[in-house]
Protein backbone atom coordinates (compact mmCIF):
# COMPACT_ATOMS: atom_id res chain seq x y z
CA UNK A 1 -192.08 -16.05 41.80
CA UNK A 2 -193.55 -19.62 40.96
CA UNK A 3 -195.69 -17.71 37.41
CA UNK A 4 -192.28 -16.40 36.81
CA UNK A 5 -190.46 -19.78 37.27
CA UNK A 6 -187.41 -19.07 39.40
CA UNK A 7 -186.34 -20.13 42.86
CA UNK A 8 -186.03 -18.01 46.35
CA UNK A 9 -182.83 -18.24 45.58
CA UNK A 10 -182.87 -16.68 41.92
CA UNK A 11 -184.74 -14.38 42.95
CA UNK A 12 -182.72 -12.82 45.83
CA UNK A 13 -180.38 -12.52 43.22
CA UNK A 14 -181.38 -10.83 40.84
CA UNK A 15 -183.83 -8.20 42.66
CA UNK A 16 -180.79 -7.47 45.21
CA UNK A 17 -182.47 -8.52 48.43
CA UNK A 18 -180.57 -10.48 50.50
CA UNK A 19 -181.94 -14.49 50.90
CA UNK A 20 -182.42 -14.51 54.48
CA UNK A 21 -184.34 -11.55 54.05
CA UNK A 22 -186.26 -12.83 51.11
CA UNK A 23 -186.99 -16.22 52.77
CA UNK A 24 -188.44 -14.55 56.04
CA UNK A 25 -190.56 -12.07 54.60
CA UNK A 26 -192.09 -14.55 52.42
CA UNK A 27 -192.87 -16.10 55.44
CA UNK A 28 -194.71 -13.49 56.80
CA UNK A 29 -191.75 -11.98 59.57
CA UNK A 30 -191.73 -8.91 58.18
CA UNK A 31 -193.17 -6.73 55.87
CA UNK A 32 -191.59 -6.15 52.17
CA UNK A 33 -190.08 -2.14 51.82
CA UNK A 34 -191.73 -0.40 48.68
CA UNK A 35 -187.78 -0.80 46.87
CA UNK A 36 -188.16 -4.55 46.91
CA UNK A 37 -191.33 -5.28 45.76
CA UNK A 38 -190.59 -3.11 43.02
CA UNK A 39 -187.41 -5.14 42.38
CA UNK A 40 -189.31 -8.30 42.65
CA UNK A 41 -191.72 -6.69 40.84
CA UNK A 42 -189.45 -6.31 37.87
CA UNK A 43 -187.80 -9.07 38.07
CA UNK A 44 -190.61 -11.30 37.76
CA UNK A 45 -192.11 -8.92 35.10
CA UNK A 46 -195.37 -7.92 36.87
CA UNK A 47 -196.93 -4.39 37.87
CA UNK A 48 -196.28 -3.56 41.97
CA UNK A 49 -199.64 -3.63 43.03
CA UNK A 50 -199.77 -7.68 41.68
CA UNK A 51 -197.66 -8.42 44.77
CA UNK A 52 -199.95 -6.24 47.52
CA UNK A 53 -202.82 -7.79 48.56
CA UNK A 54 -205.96 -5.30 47.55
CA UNK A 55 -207.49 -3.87 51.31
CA UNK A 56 -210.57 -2.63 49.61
CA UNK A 57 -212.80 -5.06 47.04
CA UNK A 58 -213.51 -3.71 43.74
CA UNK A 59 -216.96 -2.77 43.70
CA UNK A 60 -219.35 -2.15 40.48
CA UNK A 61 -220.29 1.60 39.27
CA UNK A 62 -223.59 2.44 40.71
């Protein structure tokens, strides 16, 4: 959201999700659904997986 350079409120806009909703998720309250990280996803013009946090490190190829 801030790399793209657009508010909460822009944001909620255009990737449909309600601001309330946006506001408290971003928060931590709740967890994003699949749809709207791929709607934030395109709206901010990044690949899904950007927005998850990676559970397992990358490791080198033995």
């Amino acid at each position: 959201m801030v790399a793209a350079g657009m508010s909460k409120t822009k944001l909620a806009q255009l990737a449909c999700v309600p601001y309330a909703t946006l506001d408290r998720k971003l928060r931590g309250g709740s967890d994003f659904s699949v749809i709207e990280l791929m709607r934030i996803a395109d709206v901010c013009s990044v690949r899904p997986h950007s927005l998850c946090p990676s559970i397992f490190p990358m490791e080198a190829a033995a």
